[in-house]
PDB file of N, CA and C in Angstrom:
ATOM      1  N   UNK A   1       5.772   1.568 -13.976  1.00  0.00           N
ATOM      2  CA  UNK A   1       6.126   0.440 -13.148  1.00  0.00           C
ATOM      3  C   UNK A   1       4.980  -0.566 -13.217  1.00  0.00           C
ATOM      4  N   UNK A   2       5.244  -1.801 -13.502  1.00  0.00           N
ATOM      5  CA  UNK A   2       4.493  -2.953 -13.682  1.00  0.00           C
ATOM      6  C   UNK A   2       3.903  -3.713 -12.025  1.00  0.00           C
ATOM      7  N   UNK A   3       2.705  -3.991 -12.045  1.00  0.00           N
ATOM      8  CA  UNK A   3       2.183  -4.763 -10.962  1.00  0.00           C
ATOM      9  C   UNK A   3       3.199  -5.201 -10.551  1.00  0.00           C
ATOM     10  N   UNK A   4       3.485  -6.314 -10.985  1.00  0.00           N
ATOM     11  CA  UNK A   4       5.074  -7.315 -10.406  1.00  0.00           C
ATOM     12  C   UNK A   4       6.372  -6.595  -9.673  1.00  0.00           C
ATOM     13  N   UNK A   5       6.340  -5.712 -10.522  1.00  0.00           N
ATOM     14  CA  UNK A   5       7.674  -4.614 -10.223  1.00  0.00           C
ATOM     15  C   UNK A   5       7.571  -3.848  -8.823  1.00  0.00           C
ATOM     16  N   UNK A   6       5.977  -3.452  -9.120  1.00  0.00           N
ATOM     17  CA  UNK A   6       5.398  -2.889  -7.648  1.00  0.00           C
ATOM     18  C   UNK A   6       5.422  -3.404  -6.015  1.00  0.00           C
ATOM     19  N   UNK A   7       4.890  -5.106  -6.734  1.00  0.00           N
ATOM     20  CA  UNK A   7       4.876  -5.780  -5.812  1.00  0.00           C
ATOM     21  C   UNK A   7       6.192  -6.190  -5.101  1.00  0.00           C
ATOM     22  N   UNK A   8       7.196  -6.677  -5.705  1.00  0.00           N
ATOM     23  CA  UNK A   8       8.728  -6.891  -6.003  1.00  0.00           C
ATOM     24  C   UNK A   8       9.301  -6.043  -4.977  1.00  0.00           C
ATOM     25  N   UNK A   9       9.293  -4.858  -5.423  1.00  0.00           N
ATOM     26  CA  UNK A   9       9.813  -3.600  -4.629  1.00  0.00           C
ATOM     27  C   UNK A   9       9.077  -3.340  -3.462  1.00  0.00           C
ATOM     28  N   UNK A  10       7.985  -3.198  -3.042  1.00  0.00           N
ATOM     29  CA  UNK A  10       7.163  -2.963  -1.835  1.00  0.00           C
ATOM     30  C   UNK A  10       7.486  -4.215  -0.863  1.00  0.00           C
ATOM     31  N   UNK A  11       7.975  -5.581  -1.175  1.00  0.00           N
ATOM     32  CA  UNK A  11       8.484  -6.611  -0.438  1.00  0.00           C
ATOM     33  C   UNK A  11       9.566  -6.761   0.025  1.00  0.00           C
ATOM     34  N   UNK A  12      10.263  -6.364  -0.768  1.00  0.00           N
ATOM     35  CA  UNK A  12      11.926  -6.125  -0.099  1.00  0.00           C
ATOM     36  C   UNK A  12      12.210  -4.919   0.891  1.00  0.00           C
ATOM     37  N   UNK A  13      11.479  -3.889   0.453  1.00  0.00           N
ATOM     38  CA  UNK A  13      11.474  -2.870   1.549  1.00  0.00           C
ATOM     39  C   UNK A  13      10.547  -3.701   2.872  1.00  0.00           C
ATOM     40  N   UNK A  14       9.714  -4.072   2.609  1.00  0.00           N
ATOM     41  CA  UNK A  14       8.565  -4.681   3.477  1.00  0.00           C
ATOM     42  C   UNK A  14       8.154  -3.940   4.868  1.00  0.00           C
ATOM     43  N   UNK A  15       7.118  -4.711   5.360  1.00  0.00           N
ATOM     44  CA  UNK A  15       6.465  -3.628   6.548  1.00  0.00           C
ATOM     45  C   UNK A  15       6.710  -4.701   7.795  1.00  0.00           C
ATOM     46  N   UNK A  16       7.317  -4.670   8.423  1.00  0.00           N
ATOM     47  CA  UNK A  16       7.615  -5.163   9.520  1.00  0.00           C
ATOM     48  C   UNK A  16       6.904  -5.986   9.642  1.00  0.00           C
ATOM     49  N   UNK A  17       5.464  -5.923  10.267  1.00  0.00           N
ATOM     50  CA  UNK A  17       4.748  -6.374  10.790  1.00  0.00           C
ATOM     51  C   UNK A  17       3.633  -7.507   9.766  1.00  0.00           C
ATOM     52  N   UNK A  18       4.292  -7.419   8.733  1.00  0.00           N
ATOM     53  CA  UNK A  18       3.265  -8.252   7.479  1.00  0.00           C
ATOM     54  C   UNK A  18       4.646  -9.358   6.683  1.00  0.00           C
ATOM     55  N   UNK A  19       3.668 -10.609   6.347  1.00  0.00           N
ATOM     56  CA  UNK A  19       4.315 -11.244   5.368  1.00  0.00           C
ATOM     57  C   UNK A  19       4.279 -10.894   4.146  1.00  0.00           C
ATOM     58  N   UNK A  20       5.603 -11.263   3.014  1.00  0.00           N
ATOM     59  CA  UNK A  20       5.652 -10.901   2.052  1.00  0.00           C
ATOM     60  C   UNK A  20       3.797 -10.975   1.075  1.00  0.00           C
ATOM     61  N   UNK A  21       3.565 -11.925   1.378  1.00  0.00           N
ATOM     62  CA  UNK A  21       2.368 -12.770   0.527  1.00  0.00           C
ATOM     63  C   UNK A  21       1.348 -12.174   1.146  1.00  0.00           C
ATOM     64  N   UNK A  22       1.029 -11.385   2.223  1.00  0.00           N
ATOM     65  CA  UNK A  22       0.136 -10.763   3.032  1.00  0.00           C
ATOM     66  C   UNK A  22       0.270  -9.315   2.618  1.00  0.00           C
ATOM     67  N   UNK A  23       1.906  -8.613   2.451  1.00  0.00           N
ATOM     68  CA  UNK A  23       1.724  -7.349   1.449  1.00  0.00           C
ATOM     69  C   UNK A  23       1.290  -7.560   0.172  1.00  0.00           C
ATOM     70  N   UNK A  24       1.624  -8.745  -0.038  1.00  0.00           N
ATOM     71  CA  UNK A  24       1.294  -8.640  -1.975  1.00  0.00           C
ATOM     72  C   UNK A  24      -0.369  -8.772  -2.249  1.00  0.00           C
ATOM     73  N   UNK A  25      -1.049  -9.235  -0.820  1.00  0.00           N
ATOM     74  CA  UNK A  25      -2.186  -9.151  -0.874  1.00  0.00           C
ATOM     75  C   UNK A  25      -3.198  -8.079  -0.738  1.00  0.00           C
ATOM     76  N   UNK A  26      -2.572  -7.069  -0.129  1.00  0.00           N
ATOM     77  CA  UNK A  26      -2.706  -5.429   0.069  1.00  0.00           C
ATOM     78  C   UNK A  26      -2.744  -4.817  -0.977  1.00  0.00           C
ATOM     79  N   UNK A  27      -1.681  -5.028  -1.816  1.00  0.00           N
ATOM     80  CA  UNK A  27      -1.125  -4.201  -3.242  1.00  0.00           C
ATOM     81  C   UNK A  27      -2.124  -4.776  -3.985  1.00  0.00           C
ATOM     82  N   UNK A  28      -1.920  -5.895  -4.073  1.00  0.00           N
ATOM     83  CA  UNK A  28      -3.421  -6.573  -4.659  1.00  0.00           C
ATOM     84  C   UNK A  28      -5.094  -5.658  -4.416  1.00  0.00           C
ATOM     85  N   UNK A  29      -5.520  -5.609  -3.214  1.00  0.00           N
ATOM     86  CA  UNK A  29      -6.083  -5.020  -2.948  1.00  0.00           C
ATOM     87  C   UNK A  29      -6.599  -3.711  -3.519  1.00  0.00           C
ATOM     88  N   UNK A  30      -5.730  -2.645  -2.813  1.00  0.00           N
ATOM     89  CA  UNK A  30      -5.442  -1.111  -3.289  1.00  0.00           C
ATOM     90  C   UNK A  30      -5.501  -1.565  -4.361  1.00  0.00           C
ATOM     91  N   UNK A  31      -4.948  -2.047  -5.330  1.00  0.00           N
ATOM     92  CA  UNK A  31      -5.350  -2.139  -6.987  1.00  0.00           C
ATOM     93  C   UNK A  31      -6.465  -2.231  -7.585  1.00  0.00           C
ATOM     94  N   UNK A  32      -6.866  -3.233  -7.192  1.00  0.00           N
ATOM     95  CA  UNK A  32      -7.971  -4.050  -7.886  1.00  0.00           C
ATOM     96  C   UNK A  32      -9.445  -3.676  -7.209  1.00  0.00           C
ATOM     97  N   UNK A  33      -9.582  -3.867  -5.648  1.00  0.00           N
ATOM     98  CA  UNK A  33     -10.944  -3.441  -5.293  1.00  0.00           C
ATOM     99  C   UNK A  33     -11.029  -1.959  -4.608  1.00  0.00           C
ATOM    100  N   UNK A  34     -10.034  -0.898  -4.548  1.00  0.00           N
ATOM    101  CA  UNK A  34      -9.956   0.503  -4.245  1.00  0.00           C
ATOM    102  C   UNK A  34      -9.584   1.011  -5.453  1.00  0.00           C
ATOM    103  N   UNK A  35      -8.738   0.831  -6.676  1.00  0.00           N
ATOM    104  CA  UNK A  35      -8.743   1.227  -7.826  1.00  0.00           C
ATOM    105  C   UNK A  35      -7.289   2.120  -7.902  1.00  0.00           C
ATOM    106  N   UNK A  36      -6.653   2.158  -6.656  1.00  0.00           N
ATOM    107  CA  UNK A  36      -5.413   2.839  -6.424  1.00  0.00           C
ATOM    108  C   UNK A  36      -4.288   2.592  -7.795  1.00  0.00           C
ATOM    109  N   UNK A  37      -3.810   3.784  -7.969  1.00  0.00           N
ATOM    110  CA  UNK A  37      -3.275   3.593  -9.416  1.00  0.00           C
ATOM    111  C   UNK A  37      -1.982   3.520  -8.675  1.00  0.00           C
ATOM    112  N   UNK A  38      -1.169   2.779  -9.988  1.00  0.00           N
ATOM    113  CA  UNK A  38       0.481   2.246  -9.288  1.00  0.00           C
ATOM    114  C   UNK A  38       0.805   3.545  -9.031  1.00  0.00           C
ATOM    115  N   UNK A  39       0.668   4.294 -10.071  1.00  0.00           N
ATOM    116  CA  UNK A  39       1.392   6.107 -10.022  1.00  0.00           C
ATOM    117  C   UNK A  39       1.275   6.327  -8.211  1.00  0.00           C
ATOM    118  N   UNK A  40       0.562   6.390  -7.689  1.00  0.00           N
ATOM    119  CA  UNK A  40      -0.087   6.685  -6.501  1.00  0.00           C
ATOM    120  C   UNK A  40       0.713   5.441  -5.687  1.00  0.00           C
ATOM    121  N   UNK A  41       0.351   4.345  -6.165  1.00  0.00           N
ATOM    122  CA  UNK A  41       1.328   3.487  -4.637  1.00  0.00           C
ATOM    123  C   UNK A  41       2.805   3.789  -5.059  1.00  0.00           C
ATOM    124  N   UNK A  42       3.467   3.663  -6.170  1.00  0.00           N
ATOM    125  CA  UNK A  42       4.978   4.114  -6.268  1.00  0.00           C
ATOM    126  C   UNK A  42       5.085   5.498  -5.740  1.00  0.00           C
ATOM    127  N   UNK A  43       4.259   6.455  -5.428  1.00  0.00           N
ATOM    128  CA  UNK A  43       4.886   7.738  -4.929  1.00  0.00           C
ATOM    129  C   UNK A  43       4.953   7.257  -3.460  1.00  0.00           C
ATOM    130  N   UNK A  44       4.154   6.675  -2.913  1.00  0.00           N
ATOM    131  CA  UNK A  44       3.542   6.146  -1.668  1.00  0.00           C
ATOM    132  C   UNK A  44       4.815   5.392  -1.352  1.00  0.00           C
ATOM    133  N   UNK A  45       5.362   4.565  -1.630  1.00  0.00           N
ATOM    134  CA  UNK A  45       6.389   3.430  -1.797  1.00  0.00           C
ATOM    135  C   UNK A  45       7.557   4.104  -1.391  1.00  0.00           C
ATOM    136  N   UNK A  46       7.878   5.451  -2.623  1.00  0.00           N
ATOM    137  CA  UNK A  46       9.446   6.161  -2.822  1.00  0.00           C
ATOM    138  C   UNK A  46       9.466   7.385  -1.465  1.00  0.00           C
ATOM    139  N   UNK A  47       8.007   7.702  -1.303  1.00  0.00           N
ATOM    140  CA  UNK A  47       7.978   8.842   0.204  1.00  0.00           C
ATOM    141  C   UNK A  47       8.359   7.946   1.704  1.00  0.00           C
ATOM    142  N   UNK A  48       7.625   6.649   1.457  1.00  0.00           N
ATOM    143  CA  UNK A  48       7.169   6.090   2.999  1.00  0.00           C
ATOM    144  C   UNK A  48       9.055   5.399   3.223  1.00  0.00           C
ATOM    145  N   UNK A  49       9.442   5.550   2.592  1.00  0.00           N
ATOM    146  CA  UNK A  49      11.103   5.237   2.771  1.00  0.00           C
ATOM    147  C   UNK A  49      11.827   6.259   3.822  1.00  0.00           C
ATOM    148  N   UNK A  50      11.329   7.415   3.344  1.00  0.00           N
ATOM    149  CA  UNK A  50      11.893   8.716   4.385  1.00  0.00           C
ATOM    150  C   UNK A  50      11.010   8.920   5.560  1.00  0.00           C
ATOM    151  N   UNK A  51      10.027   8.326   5.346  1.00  0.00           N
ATOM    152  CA  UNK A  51       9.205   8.348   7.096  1.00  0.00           C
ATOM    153  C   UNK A  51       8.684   7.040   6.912  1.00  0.00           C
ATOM    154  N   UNK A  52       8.959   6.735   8.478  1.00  0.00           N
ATOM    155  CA  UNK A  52       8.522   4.989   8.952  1.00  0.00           C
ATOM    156  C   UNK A  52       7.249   4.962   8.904  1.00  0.00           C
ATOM    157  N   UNK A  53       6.254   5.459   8.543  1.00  0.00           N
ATOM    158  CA  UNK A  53       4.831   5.208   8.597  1.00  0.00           C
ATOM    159  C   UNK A  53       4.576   4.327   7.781  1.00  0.00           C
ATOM    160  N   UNK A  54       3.393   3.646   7.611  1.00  0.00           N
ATOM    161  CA  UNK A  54       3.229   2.576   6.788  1.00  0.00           C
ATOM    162  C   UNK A  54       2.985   3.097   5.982  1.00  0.00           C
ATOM    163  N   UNK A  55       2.918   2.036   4.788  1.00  0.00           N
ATOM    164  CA  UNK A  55       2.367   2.449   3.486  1.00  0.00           C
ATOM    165  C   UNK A  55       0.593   2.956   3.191  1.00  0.00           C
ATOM    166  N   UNK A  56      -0.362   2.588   4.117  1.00  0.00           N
ATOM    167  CA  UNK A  56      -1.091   2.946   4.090  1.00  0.00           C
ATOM    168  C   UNK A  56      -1.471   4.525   4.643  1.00  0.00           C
ATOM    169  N   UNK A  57      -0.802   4.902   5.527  1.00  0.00           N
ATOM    170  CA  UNK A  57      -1.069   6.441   6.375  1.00  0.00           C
ATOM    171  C   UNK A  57      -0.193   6.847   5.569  1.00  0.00           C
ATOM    172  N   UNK A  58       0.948   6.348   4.310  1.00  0.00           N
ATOM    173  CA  UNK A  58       1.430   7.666   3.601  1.00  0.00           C
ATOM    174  C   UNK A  58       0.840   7.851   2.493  1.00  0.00           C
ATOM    175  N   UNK A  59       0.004   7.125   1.934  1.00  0.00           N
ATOM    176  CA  UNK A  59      -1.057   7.125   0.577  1.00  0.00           C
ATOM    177  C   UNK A  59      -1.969   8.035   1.547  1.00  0.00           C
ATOM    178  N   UNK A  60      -2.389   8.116   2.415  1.00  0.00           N
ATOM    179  CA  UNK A  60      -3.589   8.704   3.060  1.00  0.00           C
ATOM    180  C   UNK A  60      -2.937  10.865   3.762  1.00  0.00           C
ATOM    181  N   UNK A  61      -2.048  10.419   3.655  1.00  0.00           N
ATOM    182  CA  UNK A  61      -0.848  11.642   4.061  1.00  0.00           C
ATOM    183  C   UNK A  61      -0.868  12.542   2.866  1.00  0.00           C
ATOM    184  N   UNK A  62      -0.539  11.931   2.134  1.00  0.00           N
ATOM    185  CA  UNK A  62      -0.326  12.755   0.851  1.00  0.00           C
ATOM    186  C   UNK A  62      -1.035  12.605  -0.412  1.00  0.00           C
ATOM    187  N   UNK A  63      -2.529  12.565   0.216  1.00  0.00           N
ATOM    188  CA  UNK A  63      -3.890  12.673  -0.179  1.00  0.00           C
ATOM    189  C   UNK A  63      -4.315  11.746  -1.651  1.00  0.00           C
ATOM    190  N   UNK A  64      -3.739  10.566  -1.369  1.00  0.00           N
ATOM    191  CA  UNK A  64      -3.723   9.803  -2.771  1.00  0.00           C
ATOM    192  C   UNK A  64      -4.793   8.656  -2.210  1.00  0.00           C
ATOM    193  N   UNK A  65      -5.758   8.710  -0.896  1.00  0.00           N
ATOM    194  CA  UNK A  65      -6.724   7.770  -0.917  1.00  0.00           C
ATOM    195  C   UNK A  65      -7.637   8.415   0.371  1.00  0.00           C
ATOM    196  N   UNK A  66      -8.846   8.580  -0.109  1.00  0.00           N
ATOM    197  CA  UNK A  66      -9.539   9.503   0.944  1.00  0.00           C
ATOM    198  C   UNK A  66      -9.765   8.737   2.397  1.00  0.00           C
ATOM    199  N   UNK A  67     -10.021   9.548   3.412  1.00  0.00           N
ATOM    200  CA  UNK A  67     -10.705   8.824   4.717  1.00  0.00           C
ATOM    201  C   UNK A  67     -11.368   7.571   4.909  1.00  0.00           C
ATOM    202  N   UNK A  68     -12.153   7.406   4.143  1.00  0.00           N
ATOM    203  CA  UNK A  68     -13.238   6.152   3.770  1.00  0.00           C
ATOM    204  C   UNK A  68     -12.375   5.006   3.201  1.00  0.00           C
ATOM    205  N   UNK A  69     -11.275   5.490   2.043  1.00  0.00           N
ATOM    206  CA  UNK A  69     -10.743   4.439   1.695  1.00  0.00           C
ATOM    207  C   UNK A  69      -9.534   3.954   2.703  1.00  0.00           C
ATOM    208  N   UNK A  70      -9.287   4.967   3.504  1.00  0.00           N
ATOM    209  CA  UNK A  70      -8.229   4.769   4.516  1.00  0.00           C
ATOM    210  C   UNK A  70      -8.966   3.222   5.781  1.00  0.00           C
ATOM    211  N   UNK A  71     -10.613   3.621   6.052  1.00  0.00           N
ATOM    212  CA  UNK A  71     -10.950   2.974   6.761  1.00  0.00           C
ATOM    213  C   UNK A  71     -11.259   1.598   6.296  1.00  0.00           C
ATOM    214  N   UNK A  72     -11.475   1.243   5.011  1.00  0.00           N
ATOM    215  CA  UNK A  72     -11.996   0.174   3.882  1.00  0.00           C
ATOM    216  C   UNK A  72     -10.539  -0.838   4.483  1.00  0.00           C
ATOM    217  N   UNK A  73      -9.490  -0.335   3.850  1.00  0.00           N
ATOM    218  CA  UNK A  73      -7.915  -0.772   3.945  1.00  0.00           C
ATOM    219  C   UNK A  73      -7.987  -1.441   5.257  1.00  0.00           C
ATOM    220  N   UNK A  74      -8.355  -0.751   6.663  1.00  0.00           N
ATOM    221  CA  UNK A  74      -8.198  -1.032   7.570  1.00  0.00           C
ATOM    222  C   UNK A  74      -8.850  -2.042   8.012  1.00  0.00           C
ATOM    223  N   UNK A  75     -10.348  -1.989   7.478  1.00  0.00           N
ATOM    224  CA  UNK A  75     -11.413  -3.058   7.484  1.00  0.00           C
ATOM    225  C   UNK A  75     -10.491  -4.607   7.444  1.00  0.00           C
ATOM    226  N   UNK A  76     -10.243  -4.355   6.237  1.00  0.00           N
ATOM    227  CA  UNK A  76      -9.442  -5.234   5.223  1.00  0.00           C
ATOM    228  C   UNK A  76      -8.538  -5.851   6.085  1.00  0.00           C
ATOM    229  N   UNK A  77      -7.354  -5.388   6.273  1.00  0.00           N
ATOM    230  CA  UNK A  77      -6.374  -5.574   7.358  1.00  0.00           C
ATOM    231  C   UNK A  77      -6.719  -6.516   8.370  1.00  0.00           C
ATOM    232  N   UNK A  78      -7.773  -5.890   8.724  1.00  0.00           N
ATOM    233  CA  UNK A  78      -8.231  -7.214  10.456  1.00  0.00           C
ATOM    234  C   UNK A  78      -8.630  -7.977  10.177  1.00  0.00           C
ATOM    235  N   UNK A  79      -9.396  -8.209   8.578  1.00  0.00           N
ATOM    236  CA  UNK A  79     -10.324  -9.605   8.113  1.00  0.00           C
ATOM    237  C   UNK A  79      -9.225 -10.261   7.443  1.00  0.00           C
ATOM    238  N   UNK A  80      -8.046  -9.707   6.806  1.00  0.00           N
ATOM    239  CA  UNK A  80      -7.411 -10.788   5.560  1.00  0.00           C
ATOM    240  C   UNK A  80      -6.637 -11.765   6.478  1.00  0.00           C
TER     241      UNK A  80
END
């Protein structure tokens, strides 16, 4: 699955509480300055469908981004 494709799909599902351009800035994120591989946000993506948790506590659930990077994300979140 291609960046675009990633992004594409993670927007239409979308997170309630975020704009499209504010998730794509996340995915952005997790990519580029946490190093999160798509493999890892598409499992993250296809799980967090069957439980309402965000996309971030289900990458962190099913051990695809450690504690630290859980708190980095969060950092992130209150500053972007």
């Amino acid at each position: 699955m291609d960046k675009q494709a990633l992004t594409i799909h993670s927007t239409q599902g979308g997170e309630r509480q975020m704009t499209p351009s504010r998730y794509s800035r996340l995915i952005n994120f997790l990519q580029e300055d946490l190093a999160i591989s798509t493999a890892s946000l598409a499992v993250a993506l296809r799980n967090r469908d069957q439980d309402p948790g965000s996309l971030t506590m289900t990458l962190w659930q099913y051990g695809l981004i450690t504690l630290e990077q859980l708190e980095q994300i969060y950092d992130w979140l209150e500053t972007a």
